[in-house]
N, C-alpha and C. Protein backbone atom coordinates (compact mmCIF):
# COMPACT_ATOMS: atom_id res chain seq x y z
N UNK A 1 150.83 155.58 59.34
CA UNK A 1 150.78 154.62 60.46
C UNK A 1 149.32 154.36 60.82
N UNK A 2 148.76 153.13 60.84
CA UNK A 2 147.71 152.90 61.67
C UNK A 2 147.54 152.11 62.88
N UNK A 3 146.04 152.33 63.13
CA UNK A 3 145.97 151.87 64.63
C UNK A 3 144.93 151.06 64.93
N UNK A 4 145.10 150.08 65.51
CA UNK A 4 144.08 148.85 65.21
C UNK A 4 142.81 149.37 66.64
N UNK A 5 141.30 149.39 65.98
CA UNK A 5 140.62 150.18 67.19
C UNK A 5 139.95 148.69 67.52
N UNK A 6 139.89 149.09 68.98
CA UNK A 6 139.58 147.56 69.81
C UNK A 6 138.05 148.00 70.07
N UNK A 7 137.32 147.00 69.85
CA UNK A 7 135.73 147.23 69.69
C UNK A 7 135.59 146.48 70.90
N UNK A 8 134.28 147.20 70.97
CA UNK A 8 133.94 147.26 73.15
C UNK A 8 133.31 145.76 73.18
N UNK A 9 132.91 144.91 74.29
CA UNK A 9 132.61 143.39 74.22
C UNK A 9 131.52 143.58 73.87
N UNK A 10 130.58 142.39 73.43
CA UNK A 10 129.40 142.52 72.99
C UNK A 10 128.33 141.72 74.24
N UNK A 11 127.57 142.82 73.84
CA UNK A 11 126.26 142.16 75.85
C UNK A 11 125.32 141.52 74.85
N UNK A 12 126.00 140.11 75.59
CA UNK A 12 124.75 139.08 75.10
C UNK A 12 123.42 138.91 75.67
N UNK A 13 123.63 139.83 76.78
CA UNK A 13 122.10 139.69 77.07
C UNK A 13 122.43 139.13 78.75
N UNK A 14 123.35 138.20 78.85
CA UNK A 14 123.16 136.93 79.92
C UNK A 14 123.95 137.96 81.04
N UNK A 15 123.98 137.82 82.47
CA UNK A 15 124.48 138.12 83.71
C UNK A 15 125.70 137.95 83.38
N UNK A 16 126.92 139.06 83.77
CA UNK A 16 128.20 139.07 83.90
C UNK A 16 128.79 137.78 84.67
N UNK A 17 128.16 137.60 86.00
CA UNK A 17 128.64 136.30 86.89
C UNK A 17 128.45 135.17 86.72
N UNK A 18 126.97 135.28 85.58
CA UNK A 18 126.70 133.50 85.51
C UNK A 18 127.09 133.01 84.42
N UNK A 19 127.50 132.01 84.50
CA UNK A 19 127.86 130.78 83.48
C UNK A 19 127.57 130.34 81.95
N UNK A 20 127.48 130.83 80.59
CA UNK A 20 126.21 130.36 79.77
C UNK A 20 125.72 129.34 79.34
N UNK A 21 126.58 128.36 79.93
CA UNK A 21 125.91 127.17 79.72
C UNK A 21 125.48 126.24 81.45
N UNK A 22 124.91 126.92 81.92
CA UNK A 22 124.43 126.82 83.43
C UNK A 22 123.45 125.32 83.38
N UNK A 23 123.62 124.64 84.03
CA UNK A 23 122.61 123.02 84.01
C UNK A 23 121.52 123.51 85.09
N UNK A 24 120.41 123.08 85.09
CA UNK A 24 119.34 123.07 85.58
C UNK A 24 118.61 121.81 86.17
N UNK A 25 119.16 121.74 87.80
CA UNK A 25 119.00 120.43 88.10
C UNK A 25 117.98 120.05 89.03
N UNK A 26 116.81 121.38 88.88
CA UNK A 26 115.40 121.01 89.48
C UNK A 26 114.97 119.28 89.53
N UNK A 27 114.67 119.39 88.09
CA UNK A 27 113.97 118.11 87.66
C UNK A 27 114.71 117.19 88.08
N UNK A 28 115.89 116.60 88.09
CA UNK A 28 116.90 115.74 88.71
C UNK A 28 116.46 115.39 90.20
N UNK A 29 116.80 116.64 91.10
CA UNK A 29 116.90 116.49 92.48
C UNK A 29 115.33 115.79 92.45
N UNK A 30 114.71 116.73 92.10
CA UNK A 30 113.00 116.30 92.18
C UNK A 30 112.41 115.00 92.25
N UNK A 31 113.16 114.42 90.83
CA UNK A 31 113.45 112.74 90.64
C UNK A 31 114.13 111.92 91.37
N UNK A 32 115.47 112.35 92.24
CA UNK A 32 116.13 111.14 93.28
C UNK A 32 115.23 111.55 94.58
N UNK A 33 114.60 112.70 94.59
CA UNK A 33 113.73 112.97 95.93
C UNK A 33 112.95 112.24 95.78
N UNK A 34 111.98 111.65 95.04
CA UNK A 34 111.58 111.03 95.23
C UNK A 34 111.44 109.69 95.21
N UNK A 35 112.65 109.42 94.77
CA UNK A 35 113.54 107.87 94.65
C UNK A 35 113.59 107.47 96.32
N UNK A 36 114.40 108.36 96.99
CA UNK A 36 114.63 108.34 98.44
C UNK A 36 113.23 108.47 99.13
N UNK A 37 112.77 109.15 98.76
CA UNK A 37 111.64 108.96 99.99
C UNK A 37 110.27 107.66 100.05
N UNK A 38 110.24 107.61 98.30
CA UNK A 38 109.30 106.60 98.43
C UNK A 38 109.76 105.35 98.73
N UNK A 39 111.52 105.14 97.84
CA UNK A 39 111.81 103.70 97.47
C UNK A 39 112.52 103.66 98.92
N UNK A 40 113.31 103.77 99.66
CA UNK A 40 113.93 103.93 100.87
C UNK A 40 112.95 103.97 102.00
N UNK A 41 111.82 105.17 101.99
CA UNK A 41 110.63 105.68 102.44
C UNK A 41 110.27 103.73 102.49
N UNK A 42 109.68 103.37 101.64
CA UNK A 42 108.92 101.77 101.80
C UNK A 42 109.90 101.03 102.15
N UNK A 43 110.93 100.84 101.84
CA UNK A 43 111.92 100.09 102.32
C UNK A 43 111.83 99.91 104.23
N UNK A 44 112.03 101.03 104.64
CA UNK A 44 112.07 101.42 106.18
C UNK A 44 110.82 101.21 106.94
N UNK A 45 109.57 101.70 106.06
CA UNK A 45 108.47 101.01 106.63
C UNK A 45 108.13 99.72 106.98
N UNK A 46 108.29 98.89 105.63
CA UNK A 46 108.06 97.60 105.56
C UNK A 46 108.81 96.30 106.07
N UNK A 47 110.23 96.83 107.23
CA UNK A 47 111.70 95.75 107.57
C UNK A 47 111.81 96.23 108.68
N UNK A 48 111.77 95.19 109.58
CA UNK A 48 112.17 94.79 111.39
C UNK A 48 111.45 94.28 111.60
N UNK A 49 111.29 94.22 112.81
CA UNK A 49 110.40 93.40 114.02
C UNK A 49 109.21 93.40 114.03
N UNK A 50 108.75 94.97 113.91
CA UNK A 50 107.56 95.60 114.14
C UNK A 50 107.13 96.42 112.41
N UNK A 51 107.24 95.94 111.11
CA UNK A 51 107.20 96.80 110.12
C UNK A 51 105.72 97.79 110.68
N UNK A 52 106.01 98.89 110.06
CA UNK A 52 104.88 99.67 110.00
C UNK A 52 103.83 99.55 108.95
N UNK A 53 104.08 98.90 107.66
CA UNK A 53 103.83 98.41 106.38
C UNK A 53 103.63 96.94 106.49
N UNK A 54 103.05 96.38 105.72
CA UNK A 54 103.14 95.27 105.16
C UNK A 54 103.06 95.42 103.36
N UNK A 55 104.13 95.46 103.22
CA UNK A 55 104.14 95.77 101.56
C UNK A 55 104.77 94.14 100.19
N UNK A 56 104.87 94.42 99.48
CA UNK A 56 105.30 93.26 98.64
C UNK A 56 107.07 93.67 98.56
N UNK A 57 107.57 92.66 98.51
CA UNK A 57 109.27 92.47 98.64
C UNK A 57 109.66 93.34 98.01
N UNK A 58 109.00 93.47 96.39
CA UNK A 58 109.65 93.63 94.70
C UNK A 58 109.19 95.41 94.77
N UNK A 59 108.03 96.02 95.92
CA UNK A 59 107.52 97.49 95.59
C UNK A 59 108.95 98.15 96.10
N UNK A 60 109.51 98.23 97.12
CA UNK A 60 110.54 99.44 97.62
C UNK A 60 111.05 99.73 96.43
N UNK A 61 111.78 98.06 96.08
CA UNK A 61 113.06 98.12 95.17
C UNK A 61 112.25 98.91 93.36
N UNK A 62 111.38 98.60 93.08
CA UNK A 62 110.49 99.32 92.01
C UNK A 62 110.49 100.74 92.43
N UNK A 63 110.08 100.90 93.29
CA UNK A 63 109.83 102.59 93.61
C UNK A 63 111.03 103.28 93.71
N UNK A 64 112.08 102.83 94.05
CA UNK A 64 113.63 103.17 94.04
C UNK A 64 114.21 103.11 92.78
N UNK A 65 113.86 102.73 91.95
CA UNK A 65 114.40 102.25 90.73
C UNK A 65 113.51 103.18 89.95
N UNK A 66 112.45 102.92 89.50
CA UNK A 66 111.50 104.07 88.56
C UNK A 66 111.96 105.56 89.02
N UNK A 67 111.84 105.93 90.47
CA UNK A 67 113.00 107.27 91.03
C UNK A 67 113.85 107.63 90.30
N UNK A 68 114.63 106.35 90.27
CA UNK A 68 116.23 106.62 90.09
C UNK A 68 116.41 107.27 88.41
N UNK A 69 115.56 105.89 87.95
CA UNK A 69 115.98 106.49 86.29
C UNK A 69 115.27 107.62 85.78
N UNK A 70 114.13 108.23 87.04
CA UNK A 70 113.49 109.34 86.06
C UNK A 70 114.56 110.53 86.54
N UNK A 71 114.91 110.56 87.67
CA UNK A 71 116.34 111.56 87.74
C UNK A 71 117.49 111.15 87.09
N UNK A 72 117.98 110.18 86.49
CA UNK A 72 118.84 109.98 85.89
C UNK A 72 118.36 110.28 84.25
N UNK A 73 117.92 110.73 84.11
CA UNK A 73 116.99 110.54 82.52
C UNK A 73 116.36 112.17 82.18
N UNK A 74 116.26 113.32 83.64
CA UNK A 74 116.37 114.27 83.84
C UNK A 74 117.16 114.80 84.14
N UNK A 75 118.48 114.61 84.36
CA UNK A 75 119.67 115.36 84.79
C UNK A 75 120.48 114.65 83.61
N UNK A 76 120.30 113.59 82.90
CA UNK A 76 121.09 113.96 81.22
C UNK A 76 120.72 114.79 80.18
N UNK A 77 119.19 115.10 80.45
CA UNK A 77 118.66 115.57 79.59
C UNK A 77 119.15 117.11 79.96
N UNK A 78 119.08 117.70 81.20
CA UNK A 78 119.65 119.14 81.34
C UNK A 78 120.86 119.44 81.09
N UNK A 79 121.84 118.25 81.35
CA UNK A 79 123.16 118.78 80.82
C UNK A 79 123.59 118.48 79.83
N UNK A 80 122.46 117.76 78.76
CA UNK A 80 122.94 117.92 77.03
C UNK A 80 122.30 118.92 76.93
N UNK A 81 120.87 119.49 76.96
CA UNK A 81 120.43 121.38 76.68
C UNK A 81 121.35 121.72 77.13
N UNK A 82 122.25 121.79 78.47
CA UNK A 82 122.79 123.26 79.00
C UNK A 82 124.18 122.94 77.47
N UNK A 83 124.53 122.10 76.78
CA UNK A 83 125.85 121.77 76.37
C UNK A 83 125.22 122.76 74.70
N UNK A 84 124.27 122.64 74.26
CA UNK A 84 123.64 123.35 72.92
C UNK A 84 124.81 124.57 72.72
N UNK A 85 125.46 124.47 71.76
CA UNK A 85 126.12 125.72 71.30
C UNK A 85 127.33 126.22 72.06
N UNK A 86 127.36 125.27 73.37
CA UNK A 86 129.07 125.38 74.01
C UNK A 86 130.25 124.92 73.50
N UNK A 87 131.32 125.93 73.57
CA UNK A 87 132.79 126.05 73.21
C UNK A 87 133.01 123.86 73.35
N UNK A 88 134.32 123.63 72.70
CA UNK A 88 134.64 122.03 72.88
C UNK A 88 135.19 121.96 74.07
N UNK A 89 135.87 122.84 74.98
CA UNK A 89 136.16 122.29 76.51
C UNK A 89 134.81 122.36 77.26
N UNK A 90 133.63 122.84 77.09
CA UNK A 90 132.75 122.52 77.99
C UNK A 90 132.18 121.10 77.21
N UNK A 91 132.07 120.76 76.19
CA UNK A 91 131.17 119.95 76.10
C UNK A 91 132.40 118.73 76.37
N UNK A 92 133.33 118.55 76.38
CA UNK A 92 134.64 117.62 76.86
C UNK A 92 134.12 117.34 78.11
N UNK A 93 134.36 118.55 79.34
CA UNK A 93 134.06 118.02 80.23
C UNK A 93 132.99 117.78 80.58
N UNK A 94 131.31 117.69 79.59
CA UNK A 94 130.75 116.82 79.96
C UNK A 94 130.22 115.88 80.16
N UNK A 95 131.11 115.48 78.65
CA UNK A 95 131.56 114.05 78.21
C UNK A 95 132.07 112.99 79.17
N UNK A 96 133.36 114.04 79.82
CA UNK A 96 134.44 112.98 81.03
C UNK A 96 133.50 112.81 82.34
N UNK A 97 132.71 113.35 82.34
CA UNK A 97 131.31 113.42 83.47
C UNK A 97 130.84 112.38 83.46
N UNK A 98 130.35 112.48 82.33
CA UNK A 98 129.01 111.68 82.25
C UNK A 98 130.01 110.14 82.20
N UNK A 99 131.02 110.09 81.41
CA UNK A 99 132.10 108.67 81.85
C UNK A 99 132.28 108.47 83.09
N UNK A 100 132.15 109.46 83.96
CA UNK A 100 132.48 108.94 85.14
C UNK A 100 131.25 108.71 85.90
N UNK A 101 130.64 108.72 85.62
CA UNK A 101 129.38 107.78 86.45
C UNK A 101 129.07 106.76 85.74
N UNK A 102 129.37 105.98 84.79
CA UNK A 102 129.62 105.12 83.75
C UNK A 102 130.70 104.42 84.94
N UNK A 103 131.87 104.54 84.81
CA UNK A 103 132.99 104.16 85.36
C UNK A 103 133.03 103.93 87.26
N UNK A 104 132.17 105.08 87.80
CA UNK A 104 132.41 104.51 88.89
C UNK A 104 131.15 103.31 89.37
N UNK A 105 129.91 103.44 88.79
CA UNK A 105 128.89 102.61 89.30
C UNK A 105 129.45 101.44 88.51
N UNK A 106 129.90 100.81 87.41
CA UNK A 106 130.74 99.56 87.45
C UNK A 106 131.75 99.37 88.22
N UNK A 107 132.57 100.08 89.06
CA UNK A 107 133.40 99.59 89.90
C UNK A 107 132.75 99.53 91.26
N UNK A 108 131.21 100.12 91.63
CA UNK A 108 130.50 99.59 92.87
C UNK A 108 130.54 98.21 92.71
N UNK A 109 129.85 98.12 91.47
CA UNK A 109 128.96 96.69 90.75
C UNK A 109 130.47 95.61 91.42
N UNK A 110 131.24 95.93 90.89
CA UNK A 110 132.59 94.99 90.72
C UNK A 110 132.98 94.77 92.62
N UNK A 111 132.76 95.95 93.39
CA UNK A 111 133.20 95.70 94.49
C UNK A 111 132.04 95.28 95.48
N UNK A 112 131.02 95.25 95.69
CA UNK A 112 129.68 94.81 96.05
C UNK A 112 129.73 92.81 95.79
N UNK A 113 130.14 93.00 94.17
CA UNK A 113 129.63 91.49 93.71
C UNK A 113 131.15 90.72 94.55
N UNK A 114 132.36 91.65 94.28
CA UNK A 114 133.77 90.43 94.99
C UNK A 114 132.98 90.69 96.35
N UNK A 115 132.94 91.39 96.94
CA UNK A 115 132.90 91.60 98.79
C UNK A 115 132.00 90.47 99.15
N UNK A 116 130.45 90.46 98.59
CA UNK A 116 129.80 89.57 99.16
C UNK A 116 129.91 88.06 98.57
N UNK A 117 130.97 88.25 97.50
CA UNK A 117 131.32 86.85 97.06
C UNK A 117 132.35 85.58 98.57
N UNK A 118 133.24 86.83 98.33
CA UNK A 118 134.52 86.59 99.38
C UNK A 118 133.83 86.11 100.80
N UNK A 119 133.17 86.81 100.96
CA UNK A 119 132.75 87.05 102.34
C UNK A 119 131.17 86.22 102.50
N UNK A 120 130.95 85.41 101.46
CA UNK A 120 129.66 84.20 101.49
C UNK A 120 128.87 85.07 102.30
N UNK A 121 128.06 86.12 101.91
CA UNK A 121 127.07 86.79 102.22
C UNK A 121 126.09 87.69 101.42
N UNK A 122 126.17 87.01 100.48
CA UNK A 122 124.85 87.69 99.85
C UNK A 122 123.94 88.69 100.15
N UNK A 123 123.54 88.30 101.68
CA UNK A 123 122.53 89.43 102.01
C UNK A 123 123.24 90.59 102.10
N UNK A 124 124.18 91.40 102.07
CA UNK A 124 125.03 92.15 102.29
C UNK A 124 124.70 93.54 101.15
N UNK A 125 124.57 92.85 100.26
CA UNK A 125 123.85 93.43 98.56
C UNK A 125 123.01 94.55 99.46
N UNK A 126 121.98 94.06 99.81
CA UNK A 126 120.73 94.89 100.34
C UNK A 126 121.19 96.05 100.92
N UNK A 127 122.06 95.75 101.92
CA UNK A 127 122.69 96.98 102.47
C UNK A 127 123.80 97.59 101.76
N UNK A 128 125.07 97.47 101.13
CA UNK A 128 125.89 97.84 100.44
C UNK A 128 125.59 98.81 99.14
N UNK A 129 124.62 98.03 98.55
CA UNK A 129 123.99 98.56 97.35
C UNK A 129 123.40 100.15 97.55
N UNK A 130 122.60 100.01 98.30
CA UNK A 130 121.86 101.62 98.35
C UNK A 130 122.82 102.36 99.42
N UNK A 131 123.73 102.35 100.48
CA UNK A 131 124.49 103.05 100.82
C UNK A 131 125.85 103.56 99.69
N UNK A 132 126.32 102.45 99.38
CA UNK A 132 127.36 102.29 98.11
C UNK A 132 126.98 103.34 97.07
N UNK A 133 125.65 103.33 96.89
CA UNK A 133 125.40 104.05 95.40
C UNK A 133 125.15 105.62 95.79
N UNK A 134 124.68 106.02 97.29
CA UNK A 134 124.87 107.11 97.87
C UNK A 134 126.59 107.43 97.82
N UNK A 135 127.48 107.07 98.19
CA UNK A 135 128.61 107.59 98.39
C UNK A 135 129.23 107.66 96.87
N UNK A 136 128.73 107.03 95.85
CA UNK A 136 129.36 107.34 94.66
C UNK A 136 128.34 108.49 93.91
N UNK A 137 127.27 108.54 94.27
CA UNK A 137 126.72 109.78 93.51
C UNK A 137 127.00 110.83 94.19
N UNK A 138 127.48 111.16 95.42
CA UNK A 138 127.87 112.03 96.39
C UNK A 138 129.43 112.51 95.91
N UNK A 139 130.36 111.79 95.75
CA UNK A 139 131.74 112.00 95.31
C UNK A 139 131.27 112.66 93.79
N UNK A 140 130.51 111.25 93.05
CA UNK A 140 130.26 112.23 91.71
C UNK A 140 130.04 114.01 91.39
N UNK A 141 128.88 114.06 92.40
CA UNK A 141 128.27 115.15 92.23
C UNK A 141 129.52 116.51 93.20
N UNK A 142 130.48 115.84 93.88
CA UNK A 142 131.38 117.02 94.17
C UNK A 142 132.36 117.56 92.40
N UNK A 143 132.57 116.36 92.43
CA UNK A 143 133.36 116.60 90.67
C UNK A 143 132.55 117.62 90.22
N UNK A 144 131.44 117.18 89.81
CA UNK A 144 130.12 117.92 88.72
C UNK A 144 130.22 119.34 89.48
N UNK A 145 129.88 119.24 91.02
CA UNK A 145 129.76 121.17 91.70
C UNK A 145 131.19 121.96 91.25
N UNK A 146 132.57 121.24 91.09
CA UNK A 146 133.63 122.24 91.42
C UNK A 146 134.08 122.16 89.64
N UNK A 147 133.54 121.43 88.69
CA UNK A 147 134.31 121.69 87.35
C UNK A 147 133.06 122.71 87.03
N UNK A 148 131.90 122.72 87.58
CA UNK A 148 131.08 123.82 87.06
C UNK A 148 130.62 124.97 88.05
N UNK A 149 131.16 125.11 88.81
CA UNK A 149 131.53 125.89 90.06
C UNK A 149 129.79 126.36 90.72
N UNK A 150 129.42 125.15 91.16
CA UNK A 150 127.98 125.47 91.23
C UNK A 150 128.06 124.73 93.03
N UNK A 151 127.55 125.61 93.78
CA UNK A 151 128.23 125.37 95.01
C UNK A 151 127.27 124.43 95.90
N UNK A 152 125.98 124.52 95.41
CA UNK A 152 124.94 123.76 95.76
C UNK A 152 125.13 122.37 95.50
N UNK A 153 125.20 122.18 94.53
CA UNK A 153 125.92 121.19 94.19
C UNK A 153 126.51 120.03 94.76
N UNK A 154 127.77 120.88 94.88
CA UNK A 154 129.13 120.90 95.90
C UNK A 154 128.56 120.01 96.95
N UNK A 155 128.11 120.77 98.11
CA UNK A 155 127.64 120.63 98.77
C UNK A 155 126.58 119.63 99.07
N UNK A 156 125.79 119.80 98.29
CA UNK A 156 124.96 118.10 98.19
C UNK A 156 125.95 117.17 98.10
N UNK A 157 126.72 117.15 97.33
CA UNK A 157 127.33 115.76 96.82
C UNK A 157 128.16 115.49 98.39
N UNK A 158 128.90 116.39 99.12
CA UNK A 158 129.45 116.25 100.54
C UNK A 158 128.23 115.60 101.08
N UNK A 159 126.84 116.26 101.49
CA UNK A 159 125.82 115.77 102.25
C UNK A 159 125.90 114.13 101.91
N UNK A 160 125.52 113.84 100.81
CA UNK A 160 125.26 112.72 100.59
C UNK A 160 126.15 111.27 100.71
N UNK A 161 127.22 111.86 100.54
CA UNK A 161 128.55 111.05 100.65
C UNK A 161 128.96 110.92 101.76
N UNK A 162 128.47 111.42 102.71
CA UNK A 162 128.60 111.71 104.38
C UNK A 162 127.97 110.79 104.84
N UNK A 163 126.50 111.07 104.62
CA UNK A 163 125.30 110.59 105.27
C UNK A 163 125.19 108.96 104.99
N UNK A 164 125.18 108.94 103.40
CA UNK A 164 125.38 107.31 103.41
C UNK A 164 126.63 106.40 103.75
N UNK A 165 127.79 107.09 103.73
CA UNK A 165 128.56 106.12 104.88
C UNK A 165 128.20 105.61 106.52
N UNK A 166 127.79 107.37 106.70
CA UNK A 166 127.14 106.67 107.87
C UNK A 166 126.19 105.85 108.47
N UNK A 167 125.22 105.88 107.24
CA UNK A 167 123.97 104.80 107.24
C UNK A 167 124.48 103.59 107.39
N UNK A 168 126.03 102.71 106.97
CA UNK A 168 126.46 101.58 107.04
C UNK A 168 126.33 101.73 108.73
N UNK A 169 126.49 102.42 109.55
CA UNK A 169 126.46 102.10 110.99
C UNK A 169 125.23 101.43 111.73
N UNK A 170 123.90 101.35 110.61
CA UNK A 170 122.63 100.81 110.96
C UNK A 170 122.13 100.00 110.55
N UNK A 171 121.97 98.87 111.53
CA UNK A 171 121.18 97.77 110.66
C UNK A 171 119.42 98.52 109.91
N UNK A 172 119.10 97.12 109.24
CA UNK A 172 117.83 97.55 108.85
C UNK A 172 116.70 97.61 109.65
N UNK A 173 115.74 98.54 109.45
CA UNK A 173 115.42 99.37 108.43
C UNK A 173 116.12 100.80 109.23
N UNK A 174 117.37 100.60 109.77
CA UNK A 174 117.52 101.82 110.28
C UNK A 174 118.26 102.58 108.77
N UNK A 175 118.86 101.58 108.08
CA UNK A 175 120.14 102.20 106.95
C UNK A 175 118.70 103.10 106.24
N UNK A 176 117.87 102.47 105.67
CA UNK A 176 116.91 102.94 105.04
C UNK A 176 116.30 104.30 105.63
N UNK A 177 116.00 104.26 106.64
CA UNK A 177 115.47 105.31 107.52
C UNK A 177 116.54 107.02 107.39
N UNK A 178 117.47 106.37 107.99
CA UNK A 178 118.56 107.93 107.26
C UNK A 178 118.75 107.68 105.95
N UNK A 179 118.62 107.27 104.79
CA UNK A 179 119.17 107.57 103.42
C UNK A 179 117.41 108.11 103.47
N UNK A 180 116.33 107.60 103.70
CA UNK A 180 115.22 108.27 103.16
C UNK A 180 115.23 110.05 103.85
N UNK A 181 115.50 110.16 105.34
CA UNK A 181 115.24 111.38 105.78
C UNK A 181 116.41 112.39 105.45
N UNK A 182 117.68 111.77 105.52
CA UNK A 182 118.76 112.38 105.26
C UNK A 182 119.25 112.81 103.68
N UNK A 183 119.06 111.92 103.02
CA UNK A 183 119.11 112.04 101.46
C UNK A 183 117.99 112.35 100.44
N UNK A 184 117.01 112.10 101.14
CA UNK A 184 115.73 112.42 100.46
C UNK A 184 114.97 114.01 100.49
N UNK A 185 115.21 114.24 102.37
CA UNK A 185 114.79 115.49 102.57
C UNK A 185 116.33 116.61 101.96
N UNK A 186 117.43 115.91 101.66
CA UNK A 186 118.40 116.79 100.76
C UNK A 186 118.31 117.08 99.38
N UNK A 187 117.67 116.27 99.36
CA UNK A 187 117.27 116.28 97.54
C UNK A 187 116.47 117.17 97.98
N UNK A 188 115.02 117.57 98.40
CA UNK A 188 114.06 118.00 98.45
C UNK A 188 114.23 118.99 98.64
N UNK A 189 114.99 119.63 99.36
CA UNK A 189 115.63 121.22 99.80
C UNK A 189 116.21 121.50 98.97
N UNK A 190 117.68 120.78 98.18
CA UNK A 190 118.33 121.45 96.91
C UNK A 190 116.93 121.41 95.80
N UNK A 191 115.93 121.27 95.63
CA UNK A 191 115.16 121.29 94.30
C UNK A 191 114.59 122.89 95.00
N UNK A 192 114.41 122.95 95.67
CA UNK A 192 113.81 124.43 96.24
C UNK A 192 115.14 125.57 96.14
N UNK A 193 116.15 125.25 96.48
CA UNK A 193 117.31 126.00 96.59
C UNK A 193 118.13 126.08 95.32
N UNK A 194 117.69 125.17 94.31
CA UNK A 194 117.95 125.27 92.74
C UNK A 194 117.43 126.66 92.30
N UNK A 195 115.78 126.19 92.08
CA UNK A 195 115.09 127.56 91.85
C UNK A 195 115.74 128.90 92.80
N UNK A 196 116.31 129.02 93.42
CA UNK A 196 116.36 130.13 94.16
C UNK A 196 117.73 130.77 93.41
N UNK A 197 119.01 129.41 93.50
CA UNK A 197 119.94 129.43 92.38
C UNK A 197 119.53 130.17 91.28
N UNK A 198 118.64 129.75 90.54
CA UNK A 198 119.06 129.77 88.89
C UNK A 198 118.23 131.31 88.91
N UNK A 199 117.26 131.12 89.86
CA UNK A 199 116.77 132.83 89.84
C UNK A 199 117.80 133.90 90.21
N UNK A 200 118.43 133.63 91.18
CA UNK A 200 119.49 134.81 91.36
C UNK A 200 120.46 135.11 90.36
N UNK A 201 120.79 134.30 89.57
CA UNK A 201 121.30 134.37 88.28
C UNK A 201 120.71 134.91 87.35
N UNK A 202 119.74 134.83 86.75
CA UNK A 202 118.78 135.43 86.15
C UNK A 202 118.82 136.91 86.62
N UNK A 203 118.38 137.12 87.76
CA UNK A 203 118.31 138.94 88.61
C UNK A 203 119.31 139.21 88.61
N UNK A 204 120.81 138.63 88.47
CA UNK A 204 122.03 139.61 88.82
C UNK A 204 121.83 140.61 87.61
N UNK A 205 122.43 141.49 88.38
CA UNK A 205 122.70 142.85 87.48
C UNK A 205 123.71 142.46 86.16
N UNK A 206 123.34 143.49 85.25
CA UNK A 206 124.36 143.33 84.08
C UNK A 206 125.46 144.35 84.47
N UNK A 207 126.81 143.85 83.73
CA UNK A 207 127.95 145.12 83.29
C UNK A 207 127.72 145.97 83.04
């Protein structure tokens, strides 16, 4: 008769609690932080009665935009490294991810362009657009915290999805004014509270 001997797990080296394919979303936050503060940041300066700025029309929307895609262009780039050498259900779901910010910023696009069609208001864009795109990267980023159980995350994506609905309650440059202090100084704290993240992971004790 024999007996099949069960060989002990093998220590890869990595923390029992953390994740091994963990995303690293310094550089990201870093990048919409400063999307929000400069492009929003000039936006709020330069619109009302009294601007504090006198700036050119085309700079906010540039400075918001160069922001945007260098965090968007840094937070794909971390979660194809974190995907290197992961099982096919992680790299699935970060396939259906990354579709879904694909999928929902065309259905802003689609509901932005009918609303201010319907409603013969064009100027509407200005405001809709940068609150709109807060509440869908905010919903996004709850998906992204709870399929990768990263709580910071989480939590940003609530902040943000909060804050820019409520920014619709302000005309300009007030909308601008909370998405820059509210969303900007959130970005700016999760890029500090990342590092603090990915270090405590790193220091947890092994098995």
């Amino acid at each position: 008769m024999t007996s099949t001997a069960t060989l002990p797990p093998v220590d890869t080296g990595a923390p029992a609690n953390r994740r091994p394919y963990e995303v690293d979303n310094r550089g990201a936050y870093a990048g919409f932080a400063l999307a929000y503060l400069l492009g929003h940041g000039a936006a709020a300066a330069s619109h009302g009665d009294t601007p504090m700025l006198r700036l050119p029309g085309w700079l906010p929307t540039a400075l918001l935009g160069a922001g945007l895609v260098t965090g968007i262009v840094l937070a794909t780039t971390a979660a194809l490294r974190s995907q290197r050498g992961a099982p096919a259900p992680e790299i699935l779901s970060g396939r259906l991810l990354g579709a879904a910010w694909i999928a929902a910023f065309t259905a802003l696009a689609l509901a932005v362009t009918g609303l201010t069609s319907v409603l013969d208001a064009p100027e509407l864009q200005s405001v809709l657009w940068p609150a709109g795109s807060g509440v869908i990267v905010g919903l996004l980023y709850l998906a992204e915290g709870a399929v990768r159980r990263n709580v910071l995350h989480y939590g940003l994506g609530i902040w943000l999805a909060l804050t820019s609905a409520a920014a619709l309650s302000f005309d300009t440059p007030g909308l601008h004014w909370v998405l820059t202090v509210a969303g900007g100084g959130a970005y700016a704290l999760a890029t500090a509270l990342e590092a603090r993240r990915l270090n405590f992971l790193e220091d947890a004790p092994h098995d």
